[in-house]
C-alpha atoms as a PDB file:
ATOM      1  CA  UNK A   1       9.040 -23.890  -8.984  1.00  0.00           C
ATOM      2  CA  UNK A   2      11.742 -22.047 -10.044  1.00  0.00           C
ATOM      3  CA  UNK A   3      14.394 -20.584  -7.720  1.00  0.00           C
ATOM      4  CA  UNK A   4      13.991 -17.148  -6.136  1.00  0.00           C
ATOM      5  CA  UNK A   5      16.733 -15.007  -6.625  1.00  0.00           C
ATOM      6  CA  UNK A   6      18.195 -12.540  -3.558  1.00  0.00           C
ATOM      7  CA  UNK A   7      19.709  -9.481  -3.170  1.00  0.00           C
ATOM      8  CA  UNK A   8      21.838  -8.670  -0.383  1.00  0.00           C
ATOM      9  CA  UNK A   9      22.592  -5.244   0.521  1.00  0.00           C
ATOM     10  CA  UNK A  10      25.334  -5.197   3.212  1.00  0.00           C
ATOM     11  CA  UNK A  11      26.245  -1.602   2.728  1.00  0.00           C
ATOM     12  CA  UNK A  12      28.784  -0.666   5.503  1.00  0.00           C
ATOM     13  CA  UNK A  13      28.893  -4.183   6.962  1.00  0.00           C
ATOM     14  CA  UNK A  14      30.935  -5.892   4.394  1.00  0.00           C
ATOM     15  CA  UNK A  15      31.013  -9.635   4.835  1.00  0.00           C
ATOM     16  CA  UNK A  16      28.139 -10.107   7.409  1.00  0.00           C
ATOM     17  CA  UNK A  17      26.565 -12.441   4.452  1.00  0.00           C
ATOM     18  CA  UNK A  18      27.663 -14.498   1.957  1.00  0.00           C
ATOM     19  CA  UNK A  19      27.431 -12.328  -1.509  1.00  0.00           C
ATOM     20  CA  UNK A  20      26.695  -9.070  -0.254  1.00  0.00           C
ATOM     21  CA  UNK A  21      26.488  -6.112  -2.092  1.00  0.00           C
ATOM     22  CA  UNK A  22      27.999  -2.491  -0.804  1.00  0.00           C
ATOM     23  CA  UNK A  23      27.978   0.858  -2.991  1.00  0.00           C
ATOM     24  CA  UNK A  24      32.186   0.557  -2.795  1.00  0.00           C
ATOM     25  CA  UNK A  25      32.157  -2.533  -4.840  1.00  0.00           C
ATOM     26  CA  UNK A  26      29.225  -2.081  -6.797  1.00  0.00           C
ATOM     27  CA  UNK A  27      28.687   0.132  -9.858  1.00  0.00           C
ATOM     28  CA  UNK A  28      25.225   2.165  -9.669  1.00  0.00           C
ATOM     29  CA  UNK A  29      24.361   0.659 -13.598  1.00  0.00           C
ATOM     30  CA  UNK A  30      25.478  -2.984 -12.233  1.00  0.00           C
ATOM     31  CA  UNK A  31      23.185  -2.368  -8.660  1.00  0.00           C
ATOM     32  CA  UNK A  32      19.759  -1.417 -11.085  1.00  0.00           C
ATOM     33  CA  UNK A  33      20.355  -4.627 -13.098  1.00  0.00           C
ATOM     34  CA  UNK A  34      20.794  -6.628 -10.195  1.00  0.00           C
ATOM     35  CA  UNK A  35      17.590  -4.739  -7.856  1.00  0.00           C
ATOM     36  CA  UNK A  36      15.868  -5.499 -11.560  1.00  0.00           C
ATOM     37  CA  UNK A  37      16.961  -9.105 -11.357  1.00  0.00           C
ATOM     38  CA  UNK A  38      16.216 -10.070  -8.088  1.00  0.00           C
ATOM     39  CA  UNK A  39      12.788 -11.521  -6.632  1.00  0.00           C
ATOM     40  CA  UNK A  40      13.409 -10.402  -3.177  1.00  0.00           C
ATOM     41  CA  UNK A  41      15.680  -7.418  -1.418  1.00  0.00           C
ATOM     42  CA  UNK A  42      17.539  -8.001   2.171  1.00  0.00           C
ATOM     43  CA  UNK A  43      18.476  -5.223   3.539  1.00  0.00           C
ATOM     44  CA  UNK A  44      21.209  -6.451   6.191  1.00  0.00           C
ATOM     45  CA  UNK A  45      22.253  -2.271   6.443  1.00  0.00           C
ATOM     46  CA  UNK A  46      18.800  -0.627   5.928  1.00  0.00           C
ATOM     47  CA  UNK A  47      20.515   2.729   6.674  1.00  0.00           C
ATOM     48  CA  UNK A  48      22.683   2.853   4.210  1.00  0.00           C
ATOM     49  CA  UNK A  49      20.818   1.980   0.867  1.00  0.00           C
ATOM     50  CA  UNK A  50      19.835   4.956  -1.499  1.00  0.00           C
ATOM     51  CA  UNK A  51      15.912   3.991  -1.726  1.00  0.00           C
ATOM     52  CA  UNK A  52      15.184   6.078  -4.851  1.00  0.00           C
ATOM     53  CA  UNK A  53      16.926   3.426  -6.533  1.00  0.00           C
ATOM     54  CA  UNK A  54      13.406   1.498  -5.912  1.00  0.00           C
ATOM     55  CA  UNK A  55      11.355   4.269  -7.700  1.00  0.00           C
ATOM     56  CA  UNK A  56      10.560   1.173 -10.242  1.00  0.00           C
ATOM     57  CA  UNK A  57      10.629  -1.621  -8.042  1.00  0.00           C
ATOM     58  CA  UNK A  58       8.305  -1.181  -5.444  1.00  0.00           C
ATOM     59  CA  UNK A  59       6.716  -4.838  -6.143  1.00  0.00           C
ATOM     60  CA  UNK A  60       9.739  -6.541  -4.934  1.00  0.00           C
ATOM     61  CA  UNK A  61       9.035  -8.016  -1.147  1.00  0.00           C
ATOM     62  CA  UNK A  62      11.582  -6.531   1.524  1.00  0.00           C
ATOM     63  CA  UNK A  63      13.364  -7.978   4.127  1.00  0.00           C
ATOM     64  CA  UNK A  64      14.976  -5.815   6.634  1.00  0.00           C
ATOM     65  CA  UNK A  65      17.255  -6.210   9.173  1.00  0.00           C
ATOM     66  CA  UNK A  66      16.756  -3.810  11.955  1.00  0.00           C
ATOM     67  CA  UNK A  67      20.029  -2.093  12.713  1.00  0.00           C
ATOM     68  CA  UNK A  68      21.747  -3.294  16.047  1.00  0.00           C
ATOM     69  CA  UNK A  69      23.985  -0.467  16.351  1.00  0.00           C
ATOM     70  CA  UNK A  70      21.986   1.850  16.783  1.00  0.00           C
ATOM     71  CA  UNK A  71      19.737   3.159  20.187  1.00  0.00           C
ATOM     72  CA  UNK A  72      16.045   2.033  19.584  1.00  0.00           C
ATOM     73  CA  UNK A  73      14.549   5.071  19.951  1.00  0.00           C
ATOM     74  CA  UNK A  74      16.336   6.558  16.770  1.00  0.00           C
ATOM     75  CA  UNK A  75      14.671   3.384  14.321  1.00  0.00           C
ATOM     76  CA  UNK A  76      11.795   5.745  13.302  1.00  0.00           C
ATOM     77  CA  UNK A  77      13.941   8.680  12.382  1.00  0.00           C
ATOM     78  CA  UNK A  78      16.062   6.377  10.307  1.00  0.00           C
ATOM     79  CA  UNK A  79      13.822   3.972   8.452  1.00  0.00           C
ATOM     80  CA  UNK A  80      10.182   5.352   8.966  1.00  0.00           C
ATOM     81  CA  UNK A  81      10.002   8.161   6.093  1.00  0.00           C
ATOM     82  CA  UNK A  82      12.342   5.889   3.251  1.00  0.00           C
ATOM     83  CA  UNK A  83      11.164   2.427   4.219  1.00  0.00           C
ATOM     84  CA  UNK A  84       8.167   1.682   6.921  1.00  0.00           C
ATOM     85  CA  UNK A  85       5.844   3.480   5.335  1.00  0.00           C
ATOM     86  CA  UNK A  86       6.505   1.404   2.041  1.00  0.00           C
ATOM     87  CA  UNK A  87       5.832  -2.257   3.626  1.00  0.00           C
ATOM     88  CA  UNK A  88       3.052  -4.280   4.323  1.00  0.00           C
ATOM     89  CA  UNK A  89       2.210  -8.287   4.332  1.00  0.00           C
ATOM     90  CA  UNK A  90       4.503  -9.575   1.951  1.00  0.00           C
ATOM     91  CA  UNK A  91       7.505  -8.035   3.477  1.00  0.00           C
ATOM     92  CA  UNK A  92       9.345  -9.036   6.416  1.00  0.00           C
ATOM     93  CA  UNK A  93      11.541  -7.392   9.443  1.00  0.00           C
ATOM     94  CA  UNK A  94      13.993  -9.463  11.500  1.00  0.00           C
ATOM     95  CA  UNK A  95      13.991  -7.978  14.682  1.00  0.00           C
ATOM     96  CA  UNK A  96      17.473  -7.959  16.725  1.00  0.00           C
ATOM     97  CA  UNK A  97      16.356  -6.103  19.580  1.00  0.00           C
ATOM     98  CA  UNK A  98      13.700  -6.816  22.297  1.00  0.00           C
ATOM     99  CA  UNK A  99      11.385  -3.834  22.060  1.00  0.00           C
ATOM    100  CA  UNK A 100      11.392  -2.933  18.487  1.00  0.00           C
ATOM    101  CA  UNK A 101       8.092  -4.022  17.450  1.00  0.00           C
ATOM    102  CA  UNK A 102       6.511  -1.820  19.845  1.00  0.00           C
ATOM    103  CA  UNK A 103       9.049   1.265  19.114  1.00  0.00           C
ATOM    104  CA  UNK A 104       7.789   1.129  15.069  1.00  0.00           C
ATOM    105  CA  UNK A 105       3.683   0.523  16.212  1.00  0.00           C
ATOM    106  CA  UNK A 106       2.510   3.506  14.635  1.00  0.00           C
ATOM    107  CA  UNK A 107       2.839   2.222  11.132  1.00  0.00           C
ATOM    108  CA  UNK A 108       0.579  -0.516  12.064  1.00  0.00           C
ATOM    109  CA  UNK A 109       2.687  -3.117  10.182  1.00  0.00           C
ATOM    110  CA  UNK A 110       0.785  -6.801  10.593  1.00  0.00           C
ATOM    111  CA  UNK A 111       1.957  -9.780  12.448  1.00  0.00           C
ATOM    112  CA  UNK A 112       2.923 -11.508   9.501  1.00  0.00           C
ATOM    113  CA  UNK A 113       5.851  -8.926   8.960  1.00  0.00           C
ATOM    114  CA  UNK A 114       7.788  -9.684  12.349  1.00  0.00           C
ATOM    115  CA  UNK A 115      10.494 -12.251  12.450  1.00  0.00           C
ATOM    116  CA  UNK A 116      12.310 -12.933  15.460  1.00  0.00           C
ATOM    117  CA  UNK A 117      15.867 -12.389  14.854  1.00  0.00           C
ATOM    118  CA  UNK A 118      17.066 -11.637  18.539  1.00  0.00           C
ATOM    119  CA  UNK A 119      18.649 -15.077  19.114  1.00  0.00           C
ATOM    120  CA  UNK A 120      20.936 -14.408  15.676  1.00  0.00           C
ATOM    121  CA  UNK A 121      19.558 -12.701  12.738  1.00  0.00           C
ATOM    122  CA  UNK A 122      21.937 -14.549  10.704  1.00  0.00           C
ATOM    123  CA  UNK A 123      19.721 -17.808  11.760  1.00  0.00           C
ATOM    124  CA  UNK A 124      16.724 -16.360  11.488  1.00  0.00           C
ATOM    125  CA  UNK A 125      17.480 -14.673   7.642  1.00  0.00           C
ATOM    126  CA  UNK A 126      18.713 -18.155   6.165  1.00  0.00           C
ATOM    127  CA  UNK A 127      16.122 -20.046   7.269  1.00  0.00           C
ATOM    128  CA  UNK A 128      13.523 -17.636   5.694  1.00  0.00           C
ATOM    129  CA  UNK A 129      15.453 -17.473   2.323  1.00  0.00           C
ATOM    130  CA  UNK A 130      15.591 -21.227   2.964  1.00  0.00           C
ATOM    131  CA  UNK A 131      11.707 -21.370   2.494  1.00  0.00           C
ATOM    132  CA  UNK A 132      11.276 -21.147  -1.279  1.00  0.00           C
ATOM    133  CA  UNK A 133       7.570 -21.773  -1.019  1.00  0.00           C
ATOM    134  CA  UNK A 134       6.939 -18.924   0.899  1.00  0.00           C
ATOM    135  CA  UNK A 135       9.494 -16.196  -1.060  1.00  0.00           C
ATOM    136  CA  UNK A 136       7.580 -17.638  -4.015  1.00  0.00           C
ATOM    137  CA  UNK A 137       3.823 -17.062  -2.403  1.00  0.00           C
ATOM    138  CA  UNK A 138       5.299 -13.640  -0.967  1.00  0.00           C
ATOM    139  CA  UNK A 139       6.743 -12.595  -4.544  1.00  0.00           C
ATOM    140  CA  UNK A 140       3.088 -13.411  -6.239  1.00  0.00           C
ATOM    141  CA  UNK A 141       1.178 -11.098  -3.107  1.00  0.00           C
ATOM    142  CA  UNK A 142       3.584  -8.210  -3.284  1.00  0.00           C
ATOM    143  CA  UNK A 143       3.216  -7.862  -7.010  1.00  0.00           C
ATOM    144  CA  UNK A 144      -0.738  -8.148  -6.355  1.00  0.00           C
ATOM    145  CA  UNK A 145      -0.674  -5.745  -3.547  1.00  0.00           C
ATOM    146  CA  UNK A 146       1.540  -3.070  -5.792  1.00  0.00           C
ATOM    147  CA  UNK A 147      -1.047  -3.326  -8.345  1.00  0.00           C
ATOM    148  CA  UNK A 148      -3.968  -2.589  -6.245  1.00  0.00           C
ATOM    149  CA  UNK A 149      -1.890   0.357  -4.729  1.00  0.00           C
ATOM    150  CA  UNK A 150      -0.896   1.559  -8.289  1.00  0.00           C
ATOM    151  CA  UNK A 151      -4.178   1.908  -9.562  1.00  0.00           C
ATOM    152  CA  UNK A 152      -6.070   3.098  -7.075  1.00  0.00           C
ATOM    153  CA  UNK A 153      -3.113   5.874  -6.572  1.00  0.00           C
ATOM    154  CA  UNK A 154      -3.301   7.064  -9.953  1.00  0.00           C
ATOM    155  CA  UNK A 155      -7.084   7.367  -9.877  1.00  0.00           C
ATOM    156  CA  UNK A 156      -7.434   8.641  -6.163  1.00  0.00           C
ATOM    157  CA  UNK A 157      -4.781  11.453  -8.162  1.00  0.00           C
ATOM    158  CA  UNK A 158      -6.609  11.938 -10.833  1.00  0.00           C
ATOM    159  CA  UNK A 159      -9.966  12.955  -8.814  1.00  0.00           C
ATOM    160  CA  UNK A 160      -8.038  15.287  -6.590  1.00  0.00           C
ATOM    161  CA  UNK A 161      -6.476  16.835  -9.648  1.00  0.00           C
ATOM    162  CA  UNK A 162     -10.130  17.560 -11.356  1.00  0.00           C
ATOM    163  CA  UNK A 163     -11.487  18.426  -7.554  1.00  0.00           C
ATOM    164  CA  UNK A 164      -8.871  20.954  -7.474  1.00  0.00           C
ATOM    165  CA  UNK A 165      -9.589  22.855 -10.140  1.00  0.00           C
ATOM    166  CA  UNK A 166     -13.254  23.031  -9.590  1.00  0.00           C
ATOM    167  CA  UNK A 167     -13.496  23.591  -5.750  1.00  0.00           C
ATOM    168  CA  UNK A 168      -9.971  23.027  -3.591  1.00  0.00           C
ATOM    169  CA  UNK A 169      -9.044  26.919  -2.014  1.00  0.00           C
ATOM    170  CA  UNK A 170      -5.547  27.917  -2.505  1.00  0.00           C
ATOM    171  CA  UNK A 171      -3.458  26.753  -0.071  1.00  0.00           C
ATOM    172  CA  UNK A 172      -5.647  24.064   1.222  1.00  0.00           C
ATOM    173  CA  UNK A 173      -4.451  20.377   2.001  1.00  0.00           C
ATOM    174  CA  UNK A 174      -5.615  17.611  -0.017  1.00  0.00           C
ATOM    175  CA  UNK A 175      -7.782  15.270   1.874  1.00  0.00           C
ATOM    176  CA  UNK A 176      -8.259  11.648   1.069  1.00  0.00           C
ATOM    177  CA  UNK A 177     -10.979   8.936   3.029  1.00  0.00           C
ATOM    178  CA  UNK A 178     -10.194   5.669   3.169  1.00  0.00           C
ATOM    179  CA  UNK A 179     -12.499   2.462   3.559  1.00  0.00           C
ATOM    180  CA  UNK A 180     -12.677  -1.421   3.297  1.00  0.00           C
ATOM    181  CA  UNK A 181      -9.037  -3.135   2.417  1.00  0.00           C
ATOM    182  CA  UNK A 182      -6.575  -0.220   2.918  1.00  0.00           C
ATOM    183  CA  UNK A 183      -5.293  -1.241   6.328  1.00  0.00           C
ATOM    184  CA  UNK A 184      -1.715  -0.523   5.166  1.00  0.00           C
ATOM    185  CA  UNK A 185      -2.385   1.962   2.549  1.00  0.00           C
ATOM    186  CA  UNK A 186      -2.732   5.472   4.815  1.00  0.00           C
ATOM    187  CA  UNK A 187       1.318   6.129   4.870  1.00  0.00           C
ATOM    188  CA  UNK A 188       1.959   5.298   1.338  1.00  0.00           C
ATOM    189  CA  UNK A 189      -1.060   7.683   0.099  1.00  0.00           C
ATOM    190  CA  UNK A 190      -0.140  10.271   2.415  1.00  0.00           C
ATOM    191  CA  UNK A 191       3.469  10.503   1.308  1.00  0.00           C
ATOM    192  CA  UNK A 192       2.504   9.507  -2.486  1.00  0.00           C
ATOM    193  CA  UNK A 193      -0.204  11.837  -2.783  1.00  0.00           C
ATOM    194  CA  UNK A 194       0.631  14.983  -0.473  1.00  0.00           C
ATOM    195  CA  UNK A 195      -2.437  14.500   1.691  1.00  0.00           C
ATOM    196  CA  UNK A 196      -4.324  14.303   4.692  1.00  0.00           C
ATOM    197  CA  UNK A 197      -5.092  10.268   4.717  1.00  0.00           C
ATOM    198  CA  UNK A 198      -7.879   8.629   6.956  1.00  0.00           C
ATOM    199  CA  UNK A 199     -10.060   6.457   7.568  1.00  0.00           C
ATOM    200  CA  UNK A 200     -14.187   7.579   6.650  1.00  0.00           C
ATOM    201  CA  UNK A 201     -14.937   7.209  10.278  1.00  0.00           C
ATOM    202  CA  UNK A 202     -12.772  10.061  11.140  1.00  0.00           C
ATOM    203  CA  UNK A 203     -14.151  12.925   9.067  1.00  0.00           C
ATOM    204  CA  UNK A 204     -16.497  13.749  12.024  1.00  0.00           C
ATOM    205  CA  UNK A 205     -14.355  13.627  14.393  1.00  0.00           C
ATOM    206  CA  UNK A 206     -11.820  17.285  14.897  1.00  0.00           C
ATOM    207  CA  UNK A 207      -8.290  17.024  12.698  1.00  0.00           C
ATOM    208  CA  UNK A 208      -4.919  16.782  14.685  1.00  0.00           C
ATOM    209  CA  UNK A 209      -5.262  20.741  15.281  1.00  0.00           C
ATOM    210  CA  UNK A 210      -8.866  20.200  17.100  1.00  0.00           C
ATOM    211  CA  UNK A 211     -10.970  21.966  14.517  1.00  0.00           C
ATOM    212  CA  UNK A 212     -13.196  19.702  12.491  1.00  0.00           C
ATOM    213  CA  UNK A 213     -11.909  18.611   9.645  1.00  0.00           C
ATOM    214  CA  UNK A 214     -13.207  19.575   5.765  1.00  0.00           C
ATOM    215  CA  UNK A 215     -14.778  16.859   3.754  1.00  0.00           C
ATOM    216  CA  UNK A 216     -12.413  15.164   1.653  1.00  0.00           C
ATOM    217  CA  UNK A 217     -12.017  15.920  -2.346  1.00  0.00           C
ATOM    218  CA  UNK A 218     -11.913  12.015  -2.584  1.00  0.00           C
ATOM    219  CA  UNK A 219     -12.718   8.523  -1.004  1.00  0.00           C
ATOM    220  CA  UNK A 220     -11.506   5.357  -1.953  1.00  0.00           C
ATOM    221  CA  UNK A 221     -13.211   2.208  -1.204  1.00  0.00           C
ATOM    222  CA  UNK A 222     -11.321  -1.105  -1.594  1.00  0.00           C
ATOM    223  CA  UNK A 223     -13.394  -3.954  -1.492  1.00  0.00           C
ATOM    224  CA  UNK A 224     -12.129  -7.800  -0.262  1.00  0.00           C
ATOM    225  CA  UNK A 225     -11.678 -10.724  -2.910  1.00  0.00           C
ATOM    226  CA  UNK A 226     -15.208 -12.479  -2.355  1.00  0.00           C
ATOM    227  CA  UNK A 227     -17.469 -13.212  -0.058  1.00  0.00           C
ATOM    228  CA  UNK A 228     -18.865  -9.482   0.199  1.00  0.00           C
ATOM    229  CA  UNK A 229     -22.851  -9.725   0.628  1.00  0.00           C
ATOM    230  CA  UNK A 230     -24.528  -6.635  -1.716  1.00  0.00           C
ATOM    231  CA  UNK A 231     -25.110  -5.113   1.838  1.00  0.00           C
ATOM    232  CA  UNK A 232     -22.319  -4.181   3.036  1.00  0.00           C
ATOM    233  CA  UNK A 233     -21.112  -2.939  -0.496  1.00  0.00           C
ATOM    234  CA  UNK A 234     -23.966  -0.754  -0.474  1.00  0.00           C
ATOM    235  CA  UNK A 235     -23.235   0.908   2.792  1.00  0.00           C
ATOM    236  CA  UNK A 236     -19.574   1.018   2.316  1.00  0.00           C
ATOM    237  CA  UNK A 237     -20.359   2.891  -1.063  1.00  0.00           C
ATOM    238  CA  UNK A 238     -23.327   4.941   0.723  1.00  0.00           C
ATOM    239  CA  UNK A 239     -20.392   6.139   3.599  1.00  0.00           C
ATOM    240  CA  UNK A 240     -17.954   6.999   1.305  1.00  0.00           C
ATOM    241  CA  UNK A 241     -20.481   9.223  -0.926  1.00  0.00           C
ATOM    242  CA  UNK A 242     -21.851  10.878   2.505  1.00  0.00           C
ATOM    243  CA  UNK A 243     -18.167  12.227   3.463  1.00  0.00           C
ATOM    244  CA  UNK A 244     -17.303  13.074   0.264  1.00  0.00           C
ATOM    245  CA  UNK A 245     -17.369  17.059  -0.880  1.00  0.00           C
ATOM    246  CA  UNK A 246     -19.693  18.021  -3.733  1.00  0.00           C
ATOM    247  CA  UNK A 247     -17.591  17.493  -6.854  1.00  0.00           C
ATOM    248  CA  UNK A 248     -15.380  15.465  -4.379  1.00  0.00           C
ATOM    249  CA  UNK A 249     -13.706  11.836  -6.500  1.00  0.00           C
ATOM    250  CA  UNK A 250     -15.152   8.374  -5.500  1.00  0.00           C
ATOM    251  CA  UNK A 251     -12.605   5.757  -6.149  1.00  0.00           C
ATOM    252  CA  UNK A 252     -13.849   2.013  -6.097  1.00  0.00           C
ATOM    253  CA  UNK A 253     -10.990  -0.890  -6.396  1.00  0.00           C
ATOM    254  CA  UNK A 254     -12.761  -4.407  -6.448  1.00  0.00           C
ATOM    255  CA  UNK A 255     -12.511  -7.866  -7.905  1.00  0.00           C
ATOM    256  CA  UNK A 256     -15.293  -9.047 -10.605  1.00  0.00           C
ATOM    257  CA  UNK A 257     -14.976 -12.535 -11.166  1.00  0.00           C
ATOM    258  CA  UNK A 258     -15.748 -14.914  -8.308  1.00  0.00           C
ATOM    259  CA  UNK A 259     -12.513 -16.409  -6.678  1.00  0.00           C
ATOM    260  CA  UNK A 260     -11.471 -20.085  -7.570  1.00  0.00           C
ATOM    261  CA  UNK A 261     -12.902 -21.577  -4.844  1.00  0.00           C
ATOM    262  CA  UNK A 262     -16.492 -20.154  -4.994  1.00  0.00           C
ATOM    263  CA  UNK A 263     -16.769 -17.229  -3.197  1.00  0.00           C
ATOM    264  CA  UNK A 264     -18.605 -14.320  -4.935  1.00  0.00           C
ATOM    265  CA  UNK A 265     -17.481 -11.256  -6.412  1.00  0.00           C
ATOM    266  CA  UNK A 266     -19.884  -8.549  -8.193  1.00  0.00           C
ATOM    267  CA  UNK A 267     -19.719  -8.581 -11.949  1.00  0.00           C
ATOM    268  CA  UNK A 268     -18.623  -4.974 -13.111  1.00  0.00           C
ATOM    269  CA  UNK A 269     -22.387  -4.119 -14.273  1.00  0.00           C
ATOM    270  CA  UNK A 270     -23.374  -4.746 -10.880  1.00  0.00           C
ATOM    271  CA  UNK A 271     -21.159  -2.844  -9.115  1.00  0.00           C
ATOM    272  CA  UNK A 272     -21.687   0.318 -11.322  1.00  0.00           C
ATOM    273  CA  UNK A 273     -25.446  -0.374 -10.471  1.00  0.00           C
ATOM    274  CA  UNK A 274     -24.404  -0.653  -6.950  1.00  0.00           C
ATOM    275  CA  UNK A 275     -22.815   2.778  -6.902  1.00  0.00           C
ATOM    276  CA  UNK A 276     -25.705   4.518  -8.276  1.00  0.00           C
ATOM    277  CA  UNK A 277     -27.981   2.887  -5.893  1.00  0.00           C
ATOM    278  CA  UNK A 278     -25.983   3.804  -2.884  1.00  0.00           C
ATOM    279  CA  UNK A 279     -25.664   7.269  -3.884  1.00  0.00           C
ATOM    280  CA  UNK A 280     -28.850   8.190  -5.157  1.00  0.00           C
ATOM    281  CA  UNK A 281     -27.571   8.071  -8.752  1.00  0.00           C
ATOM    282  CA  UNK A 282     -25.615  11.246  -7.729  1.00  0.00           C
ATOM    283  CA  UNK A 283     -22.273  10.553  -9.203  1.00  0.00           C
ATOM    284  CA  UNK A 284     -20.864  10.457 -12.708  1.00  0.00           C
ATOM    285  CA  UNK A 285     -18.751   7.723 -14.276  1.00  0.00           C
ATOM    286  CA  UNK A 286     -15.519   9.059 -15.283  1.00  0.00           C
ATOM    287  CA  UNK A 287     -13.193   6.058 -15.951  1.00  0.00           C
ATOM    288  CA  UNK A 288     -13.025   2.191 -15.649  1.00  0.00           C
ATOM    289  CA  UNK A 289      -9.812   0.254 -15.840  1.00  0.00           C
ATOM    290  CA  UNK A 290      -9.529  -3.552 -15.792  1.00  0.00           C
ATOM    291  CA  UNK A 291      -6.620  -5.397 -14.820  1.00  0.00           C
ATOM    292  CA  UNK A 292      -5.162  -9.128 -14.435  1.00  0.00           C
ATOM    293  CA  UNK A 293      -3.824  -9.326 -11.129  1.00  0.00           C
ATOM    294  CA  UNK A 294      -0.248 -11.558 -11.127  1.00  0.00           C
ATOM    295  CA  UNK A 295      -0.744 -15.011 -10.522  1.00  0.00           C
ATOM    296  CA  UNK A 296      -4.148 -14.767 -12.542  1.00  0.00           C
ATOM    297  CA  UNK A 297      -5.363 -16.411 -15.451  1.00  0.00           C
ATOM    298  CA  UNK A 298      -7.559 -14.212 -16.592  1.00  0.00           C
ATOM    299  CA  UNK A 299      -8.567 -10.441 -15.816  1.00  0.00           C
ATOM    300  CA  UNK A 300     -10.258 -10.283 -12.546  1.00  0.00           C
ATOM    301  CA  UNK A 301      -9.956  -6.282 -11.040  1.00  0.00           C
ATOM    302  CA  UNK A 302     -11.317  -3.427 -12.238  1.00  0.00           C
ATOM    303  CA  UNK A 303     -10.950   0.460 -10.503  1.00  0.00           C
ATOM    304  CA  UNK A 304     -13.824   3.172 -11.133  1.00  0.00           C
ATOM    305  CA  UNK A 305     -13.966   7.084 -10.661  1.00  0.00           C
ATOM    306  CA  UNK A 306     -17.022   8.425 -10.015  1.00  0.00           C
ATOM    307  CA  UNK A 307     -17.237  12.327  -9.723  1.00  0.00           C
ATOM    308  CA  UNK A 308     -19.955  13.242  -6.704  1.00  0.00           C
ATOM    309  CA  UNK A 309     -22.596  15.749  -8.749  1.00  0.00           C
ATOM    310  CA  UNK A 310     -24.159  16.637  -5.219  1.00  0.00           C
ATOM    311  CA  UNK A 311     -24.985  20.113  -4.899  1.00  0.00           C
ATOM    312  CA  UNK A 312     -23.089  22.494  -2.731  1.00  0.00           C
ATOM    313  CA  UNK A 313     -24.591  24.009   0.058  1.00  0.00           C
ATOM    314  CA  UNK A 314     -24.979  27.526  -0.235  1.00  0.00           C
END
């Protein structure tokens, strides 16, 4: 195992830890080298770091030190926008306040995320960066979890793009359904994207005006790494295709080889034959890209676009 390498952003609190990097003592060409560098970010100052800096790093794992200094109530207005709404499992948050979690609960970050830094966050930081096993494991899912996101992004894009032309009215949103493994995915798409994000189960129910909301132009389905029976597949595949508008994008993200200890995945022939089974054969194949996931040995994702040929009704 190789050691993990750290960089420390103390921004305006020069000298809270050993090493720390500030944009007074750092050159911008010397901070990309190091942010390219480095395995893992702390953010001891999460207020002051520029985060367009990590337009090409967004598979490094954060960990962020919630600002002390500042009234609770304010945390969403300073971090949400730039830096919740990027996280997920692999990063962490050291909490220095009682109450914090529950101030930040609407981006429905997981348990895994929260550290308990309110007896010293000092204490609590070192003895994370102390755990080499874990930054390593953490490193590994971050870069698997960017992947996912990337390609599924680009493709969820790429549908709305060719929806648009075809069928979106001027000056309507974007809307995008979400199902299966995109717990954490609904702020990142929304801001990425320039959509309406949510989940399937929601496109009956009225929008945040009260009207009922349009069918979305596309749905992405992300399936779990093994252990999916063909049943649920099919109805997660038959939902998505019900919500979706005629002409709308259907976006599948899975895994195709069966996981090292057993459990199965669908081969990619089987999950195209899936799709046309759960939707009546009503939907086109417009691309297929593989992928090796880090950590892999061999190429194990794949993500399809399907265009819906369902008929308007007139």
């Amino acid at each position: 195992m190789r050691p993990q390498s750290a960089f420390v952003w103390t921004g305006r609190k020069p000298g809270a830890w050993p090493g720390g990097r500030d944009a007074w003592t750092t050159p911008r060409l010397e901070l990309i080298a190091l942010l390219k560098a480095a395995d893992v970010l702390v953010l001891v100052d999460p207020v002051s770091f520029h985060y367009p800096m990590l337009a090409n790093r967004r598979n490094i794992p954060f960990v962020v030190v919630l600002p002390d200094d500042h009234e609770s109530e304010h945390l969403e207005g300073l971090l949400g926008e730039p830096l919740l709404s990027w996280m997920g499992p692999a990063d962490r948050i050291i909490a220095t306040r009682p109450g914090q979690r529950e101030l930040l609960g609407d981006y429905d970050l997981p348990d895994e995320v929260w550290v308990d830094g309110t007896g010293g966050w000092q204490q609590a930081l070192e003895a994370h960066l102390a755990d080499a096993e874990t930054i390593e494991r953490l490193v590994v899912e971050k870069a698997r979890l960017q992947q996912r996101y990337s390609m599924a992004e680009k493709q969820v894009h790429d549908g709305l793009v060719s929806y648009d032309r075809d069928d979106q009215p001027i000056g309507m949103p974007r809307r995008v359904a979400l199902l299966g493994e995109t717990r954490h995915w609904h702020l990142r798409l929304a801001r990425t994207l320039r959509a309406e994000v949510y989940g399937a189960d929601m496109v009956d129910r009225p929008g945040p005006d009260g009207f009922p909301r349009v069918s979305p132009g596309a749905a992405l389905v992300a399936f779990r790494d093994g252990g999916q029976t063909t049943e649920e597949r099919l109805t997660m595949l038959a939902t998505a295709h019900d919500v979706l508008s005629p002409g709308g994008a259907l976006v599948v993200l899975a895994h195709v080889v069966d996981t090292e200890d057993g459990r199965p995945n669908p081969s990619i022939g089987q999950l195209v034959e899936e799709v046309h089974e759960a939707t009546g054969h009503l939907v086109h194949l417009e691309e297929m890209q593989s992928v090796r996931w880090t950590g892999d040995r061999m190429t194990r994702g794949v993500v399809l676009r399907f265009t819906s040929l369902r008929q308007r009704e007139m």
